[in-house]
Protein backbone atom coordinates (compact mmCIF):
# COMPACT_ATOMS: atom_id res chain seq x y z
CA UNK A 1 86.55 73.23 103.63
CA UNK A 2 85.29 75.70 100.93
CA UNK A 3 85.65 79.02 103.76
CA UNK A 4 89.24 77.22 105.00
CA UNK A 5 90.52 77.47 101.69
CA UNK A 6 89.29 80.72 101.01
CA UNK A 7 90.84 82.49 103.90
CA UNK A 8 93.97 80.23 102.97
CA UNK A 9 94.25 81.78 99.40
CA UNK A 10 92.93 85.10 100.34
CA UNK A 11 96.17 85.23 103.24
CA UNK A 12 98.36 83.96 100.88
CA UNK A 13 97.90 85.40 97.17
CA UNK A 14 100.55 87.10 95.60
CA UNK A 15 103.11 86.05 98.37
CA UNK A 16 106.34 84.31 98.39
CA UNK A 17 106.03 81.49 100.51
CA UNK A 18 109.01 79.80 102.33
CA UNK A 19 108.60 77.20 105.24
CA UNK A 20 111.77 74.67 105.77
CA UNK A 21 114.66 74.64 103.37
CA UNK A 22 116.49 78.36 102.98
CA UNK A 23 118.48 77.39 100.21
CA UNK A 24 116.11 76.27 98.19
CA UNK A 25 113.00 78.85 98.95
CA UNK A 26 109.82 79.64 97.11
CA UNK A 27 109.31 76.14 96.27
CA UNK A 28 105.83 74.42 95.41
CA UNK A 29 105.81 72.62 98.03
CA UNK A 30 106.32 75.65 100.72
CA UNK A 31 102.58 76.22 99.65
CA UNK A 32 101.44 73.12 99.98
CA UNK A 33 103.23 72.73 103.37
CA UNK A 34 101.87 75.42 104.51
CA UNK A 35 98.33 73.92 103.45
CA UNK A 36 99.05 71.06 105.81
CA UNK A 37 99.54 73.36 108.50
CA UNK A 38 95.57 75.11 107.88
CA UNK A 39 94.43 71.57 108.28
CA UNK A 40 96.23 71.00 111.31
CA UNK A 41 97.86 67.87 109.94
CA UNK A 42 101.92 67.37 110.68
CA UNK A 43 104.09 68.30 107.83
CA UNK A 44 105.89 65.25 108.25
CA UNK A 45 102.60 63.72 106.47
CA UNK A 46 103.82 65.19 103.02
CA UNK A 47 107.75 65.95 103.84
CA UNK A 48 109.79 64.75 101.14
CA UNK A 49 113.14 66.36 98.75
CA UNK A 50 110.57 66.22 95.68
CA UNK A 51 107.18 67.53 95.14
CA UNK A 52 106.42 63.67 92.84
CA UNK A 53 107.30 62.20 96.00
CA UNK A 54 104.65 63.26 98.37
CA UNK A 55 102.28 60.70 96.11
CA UNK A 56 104.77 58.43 95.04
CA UNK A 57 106.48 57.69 98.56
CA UNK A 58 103.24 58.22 100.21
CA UNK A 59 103.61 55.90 103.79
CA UNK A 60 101.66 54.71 106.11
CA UNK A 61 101.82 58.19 108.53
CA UNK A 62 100.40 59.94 105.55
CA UNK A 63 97.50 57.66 104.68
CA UNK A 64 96.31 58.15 108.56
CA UNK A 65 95.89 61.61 107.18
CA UNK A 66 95.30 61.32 103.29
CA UNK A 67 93.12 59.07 101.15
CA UNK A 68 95.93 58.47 98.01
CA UNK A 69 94.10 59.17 94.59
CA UNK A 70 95.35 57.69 91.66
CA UNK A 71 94.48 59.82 88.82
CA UNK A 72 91.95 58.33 86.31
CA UNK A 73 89.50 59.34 83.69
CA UNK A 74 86.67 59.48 85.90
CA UNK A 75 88.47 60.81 88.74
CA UNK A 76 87.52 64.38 89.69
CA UNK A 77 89.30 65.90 92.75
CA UNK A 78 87.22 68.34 95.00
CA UNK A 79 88.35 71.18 96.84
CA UNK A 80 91.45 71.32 99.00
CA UNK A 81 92.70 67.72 97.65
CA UNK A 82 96.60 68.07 96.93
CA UNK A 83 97.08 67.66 93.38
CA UNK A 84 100.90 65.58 92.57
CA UNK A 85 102.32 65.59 88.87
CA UNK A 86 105.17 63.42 88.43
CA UNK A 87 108.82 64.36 87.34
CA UNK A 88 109.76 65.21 83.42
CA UNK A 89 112.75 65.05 81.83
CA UNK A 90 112.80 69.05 82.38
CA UNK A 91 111.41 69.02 85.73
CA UNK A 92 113.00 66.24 88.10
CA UNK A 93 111.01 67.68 90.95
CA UNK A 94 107.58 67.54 89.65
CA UNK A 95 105.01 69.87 90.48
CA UNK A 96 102.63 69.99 93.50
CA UNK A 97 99.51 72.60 93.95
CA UNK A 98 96.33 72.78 95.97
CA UNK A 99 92.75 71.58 94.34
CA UNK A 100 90.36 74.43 94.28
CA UNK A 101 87.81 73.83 91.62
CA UNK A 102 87.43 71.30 88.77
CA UNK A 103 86.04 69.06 86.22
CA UNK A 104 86.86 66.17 83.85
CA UNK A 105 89.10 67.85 81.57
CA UNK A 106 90.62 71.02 83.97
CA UNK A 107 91.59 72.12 87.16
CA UNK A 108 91.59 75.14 88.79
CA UNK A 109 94.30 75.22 91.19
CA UNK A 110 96.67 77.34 93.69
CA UNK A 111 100.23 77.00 93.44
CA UNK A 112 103.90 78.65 93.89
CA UNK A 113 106.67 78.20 91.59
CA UNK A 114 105.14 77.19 88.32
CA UNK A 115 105.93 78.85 85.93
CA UNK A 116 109.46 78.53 87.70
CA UNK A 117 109.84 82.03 89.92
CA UNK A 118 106.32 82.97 90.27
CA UNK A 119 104.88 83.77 93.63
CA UNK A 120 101.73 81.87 95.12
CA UNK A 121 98.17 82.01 92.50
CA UNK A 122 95.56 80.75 91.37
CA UNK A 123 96.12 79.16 87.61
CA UNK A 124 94.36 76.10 85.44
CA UNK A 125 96.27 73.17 84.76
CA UNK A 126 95.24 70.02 82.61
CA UNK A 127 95.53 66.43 84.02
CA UNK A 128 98.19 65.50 81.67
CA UNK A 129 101.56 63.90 83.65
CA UNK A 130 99.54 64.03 86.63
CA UNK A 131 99.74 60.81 89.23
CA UNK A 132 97.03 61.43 91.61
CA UNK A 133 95.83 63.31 94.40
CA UNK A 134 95.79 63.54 98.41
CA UNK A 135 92.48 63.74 100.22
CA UNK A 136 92.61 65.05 103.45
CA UNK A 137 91.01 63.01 106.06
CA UNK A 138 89.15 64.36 109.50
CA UNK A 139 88.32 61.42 112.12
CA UNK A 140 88.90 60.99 115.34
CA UNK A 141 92.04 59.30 116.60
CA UNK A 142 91.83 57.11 120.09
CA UNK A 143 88.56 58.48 120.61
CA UNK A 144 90.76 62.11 120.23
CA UNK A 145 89.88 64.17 117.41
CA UNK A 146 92.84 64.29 114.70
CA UNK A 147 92.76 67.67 114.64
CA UNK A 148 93.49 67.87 118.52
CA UNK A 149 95.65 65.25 118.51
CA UNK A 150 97.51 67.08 116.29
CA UNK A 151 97.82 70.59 117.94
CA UNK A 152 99.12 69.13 120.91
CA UNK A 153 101.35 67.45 119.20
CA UNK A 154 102.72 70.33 117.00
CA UNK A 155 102.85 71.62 120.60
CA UNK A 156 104.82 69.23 122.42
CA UNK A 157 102.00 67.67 124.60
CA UNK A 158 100.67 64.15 125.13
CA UNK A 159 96.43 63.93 125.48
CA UNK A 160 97.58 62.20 129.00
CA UNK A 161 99.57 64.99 130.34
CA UNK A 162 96.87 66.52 131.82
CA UNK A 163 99.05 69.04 133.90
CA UNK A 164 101.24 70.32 130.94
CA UNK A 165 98.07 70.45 128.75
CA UNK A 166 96.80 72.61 131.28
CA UNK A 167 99.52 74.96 131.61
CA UNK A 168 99.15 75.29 127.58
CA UNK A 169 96.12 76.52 127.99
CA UNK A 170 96.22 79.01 130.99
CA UNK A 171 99.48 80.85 128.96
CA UNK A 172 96.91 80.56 125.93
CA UNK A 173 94.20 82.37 128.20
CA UNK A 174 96.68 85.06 129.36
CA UNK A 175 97.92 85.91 125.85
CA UNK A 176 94.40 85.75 124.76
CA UNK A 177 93.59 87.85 128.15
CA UNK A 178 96.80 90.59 127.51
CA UNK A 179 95.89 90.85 123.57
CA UNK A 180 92.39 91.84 124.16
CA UNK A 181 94.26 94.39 127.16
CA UNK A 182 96.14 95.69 124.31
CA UNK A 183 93.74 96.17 122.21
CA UNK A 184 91.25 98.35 124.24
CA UNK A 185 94.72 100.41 124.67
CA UNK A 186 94.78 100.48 121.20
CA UNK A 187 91.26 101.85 121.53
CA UNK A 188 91.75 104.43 123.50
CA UNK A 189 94.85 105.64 121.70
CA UNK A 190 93.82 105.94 119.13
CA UNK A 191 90.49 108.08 120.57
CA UNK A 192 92.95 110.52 122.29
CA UNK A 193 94.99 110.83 119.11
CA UNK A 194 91.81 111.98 117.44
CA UNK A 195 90.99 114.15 119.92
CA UNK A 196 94.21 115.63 119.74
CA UNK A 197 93.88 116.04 116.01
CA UNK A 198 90.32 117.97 116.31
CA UNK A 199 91.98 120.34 119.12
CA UNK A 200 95.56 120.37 116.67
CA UNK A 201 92.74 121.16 113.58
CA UNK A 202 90.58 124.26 115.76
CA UNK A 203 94.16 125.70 116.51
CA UNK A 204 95.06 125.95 113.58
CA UNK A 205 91.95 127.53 111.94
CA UNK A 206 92.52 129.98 114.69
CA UNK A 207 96.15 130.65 113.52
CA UNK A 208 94.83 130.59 109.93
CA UNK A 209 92.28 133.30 111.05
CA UNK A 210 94.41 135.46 112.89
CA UNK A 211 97.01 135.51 109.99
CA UNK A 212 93.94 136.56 108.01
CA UNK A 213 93.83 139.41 110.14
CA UNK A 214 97.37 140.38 110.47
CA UNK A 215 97.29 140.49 105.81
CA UNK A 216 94.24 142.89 106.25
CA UNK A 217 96.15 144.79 108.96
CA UNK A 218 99.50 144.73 107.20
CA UNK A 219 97.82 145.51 104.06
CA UNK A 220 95.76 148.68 105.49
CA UNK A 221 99.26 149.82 107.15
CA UNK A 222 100.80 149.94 103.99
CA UNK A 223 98.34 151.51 102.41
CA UNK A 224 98.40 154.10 105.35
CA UNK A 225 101.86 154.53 104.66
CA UNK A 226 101.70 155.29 100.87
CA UNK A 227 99.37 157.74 101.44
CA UNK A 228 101.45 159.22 104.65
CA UNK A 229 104.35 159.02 101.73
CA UNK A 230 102.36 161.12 99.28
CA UNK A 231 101.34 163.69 101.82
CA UNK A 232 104.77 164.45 102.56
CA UNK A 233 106.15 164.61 99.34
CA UNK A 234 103.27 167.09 98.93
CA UNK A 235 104.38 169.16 101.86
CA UNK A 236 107.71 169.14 101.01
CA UNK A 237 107.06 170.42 97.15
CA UNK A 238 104.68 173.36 98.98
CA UNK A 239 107.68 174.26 101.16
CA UNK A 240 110.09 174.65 98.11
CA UNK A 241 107.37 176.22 96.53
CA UNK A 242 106.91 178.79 99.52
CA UNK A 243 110.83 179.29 99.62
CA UNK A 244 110.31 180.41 96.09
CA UNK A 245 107.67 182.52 96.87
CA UNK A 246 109.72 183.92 99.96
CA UNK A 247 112.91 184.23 98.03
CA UNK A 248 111.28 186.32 95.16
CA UNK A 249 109.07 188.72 97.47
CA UNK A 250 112.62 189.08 99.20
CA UNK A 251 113.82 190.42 95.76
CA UNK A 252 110.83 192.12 94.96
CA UNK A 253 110.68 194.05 98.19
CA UNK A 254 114.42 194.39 97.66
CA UNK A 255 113.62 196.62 94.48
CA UNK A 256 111.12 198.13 95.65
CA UNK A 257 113.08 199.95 98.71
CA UNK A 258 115.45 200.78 95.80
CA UNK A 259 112.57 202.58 93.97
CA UNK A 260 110.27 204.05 97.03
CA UNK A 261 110.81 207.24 97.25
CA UNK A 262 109.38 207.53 93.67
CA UNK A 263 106.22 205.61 94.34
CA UNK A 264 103.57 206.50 96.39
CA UNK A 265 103.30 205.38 100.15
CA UNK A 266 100.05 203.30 99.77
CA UNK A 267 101.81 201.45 97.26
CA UNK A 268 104.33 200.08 99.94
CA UNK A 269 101.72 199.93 101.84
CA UNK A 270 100.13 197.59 100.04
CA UNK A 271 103.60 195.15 99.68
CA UNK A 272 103.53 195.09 103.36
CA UNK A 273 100.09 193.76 103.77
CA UNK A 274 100.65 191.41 100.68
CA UNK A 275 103.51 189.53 103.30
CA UNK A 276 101.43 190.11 106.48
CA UNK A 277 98.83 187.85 104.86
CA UNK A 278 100.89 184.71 103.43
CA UNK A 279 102.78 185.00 106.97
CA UNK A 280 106.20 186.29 105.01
């Protein structure tokens, strides 16, 4: 019982939980119903408009399933007993919860719907205003036991219907059969999408590294090219500089025809080597 409600409350906590009536949903006794279902009992067992009367209205059907509880002083309920308060004048529905721990004076219980809104959780509650509890009972039924008896009828089948109850059971082979299928597809999915992700993760370290190289490339080029910049700018300040130098040996030479025949020849000479030399 202790691991059935532990998976129960573990499944359910911090849920909404709705099972029958839509326009009146996220009641206590959606929990509770669902409860019922864990312990493969029919819901019938505890069906009723108002949570006070699952335990006040309690019939025969349910006592196949349920030992009824009055509460009393020395009346501890154990785990997974259903827990009934009765109706207030603030509260016509009462309140109904699931037993998980508790002693003489407190219970520790899990519920929906109290305070009024809350989703399913675990809470303590006091005895006080509270009629009695529902023990759930597990014998066998016609030599059948209840919990069997009650699958097949949840699902339709009489213990005597040999044929259908068969059929029930080869469809509940072949789901089992085609989930099992699906997951070793799942399997292997999800093996090849890793795979692909380690071949997606190498290509791009190689992308990574060959954009590493095309930055040390691109910035070499461009360093290339500022130097390529200043050595023309050079050449094209020695140029202007030579034109100078051209354009005033032009004027130079152009005084001294004006003045040769009053200097000496080796002096003109000299001027004429003076151009050979620089190329002018």
């Amino acid at each position: 019982m202790r691991d059935k409600l532990n998976r129960f409350i573990d499944n359910l906590n911090g849920q909404f939980v709705e099972v029958s009536y839509r326009d009146a949903i996220y009641q206590c006794l959606d929990l509770v119903y669902n409860w019922v279902f864990v312990l493969d009992f029919p819901k019938a067992t505890i069906q009723h408009q108002y949570a006070y009367e699952v335990f006040t209205q309690a019939s025969d059907f349910t006592r196949e399933y349920f030992d009824i509880i009055p509460n009393r002083t020395e009346t501890i309920p154990q785990e997974g007993d259903i827990v009934v308060w009765n109706k207030t004048s603030s509260n016509i529905a009462g309140h109904i919860a699931i037993v998980i721990e508790a002693t003489q004076t407190k219970m520790k219980v899990f519920e929906q719907n109290s305070p009024l809104g809350t989703n399913a959780h675990i809470s303590d509650k006091t005895y006080t205003n509270c009629l009695g509890f529902l023990r759930p009972k597990f014998k066998a039924v016609g030599g059948v036991p209840q919990y069997l008896s009650t699958l097949l009828q949840e699902a339709g089948l009489k213990i005597d219907e040999e044929a259908s109850i068969r059929a029930f059971w080869e469809k509940a082979k072949k789901y089992d059969e085609d989930t099992k299928a699906l997951r070793t597809q799942l399997v292997t999915a999800n093996e090849s999408l890793s795979n692909k992700s380690t071949e997606l993760s190498n290509e791009i370290a190689k992308v990574d590294s060959l954009q590493a190289t095309v930055d040390e490339l691109t910035e070499k080029l461009n360093k290339k090219g500022s130097e390529l910049d200043s050595i023309t700018s050079e050449k094209i300040r020695l140029e202007i500089q030579n034109e100078d130098l051209i354009k005033k040996l032009d004027e130079a030479e152009a005084k001294i025809d004006e003045l040769q025949e009053g200097y000496p020849l080796k002096t003109y000479s000299w001027i004429t080597r003076f151009k050979s030399l620089f190329g002018l």
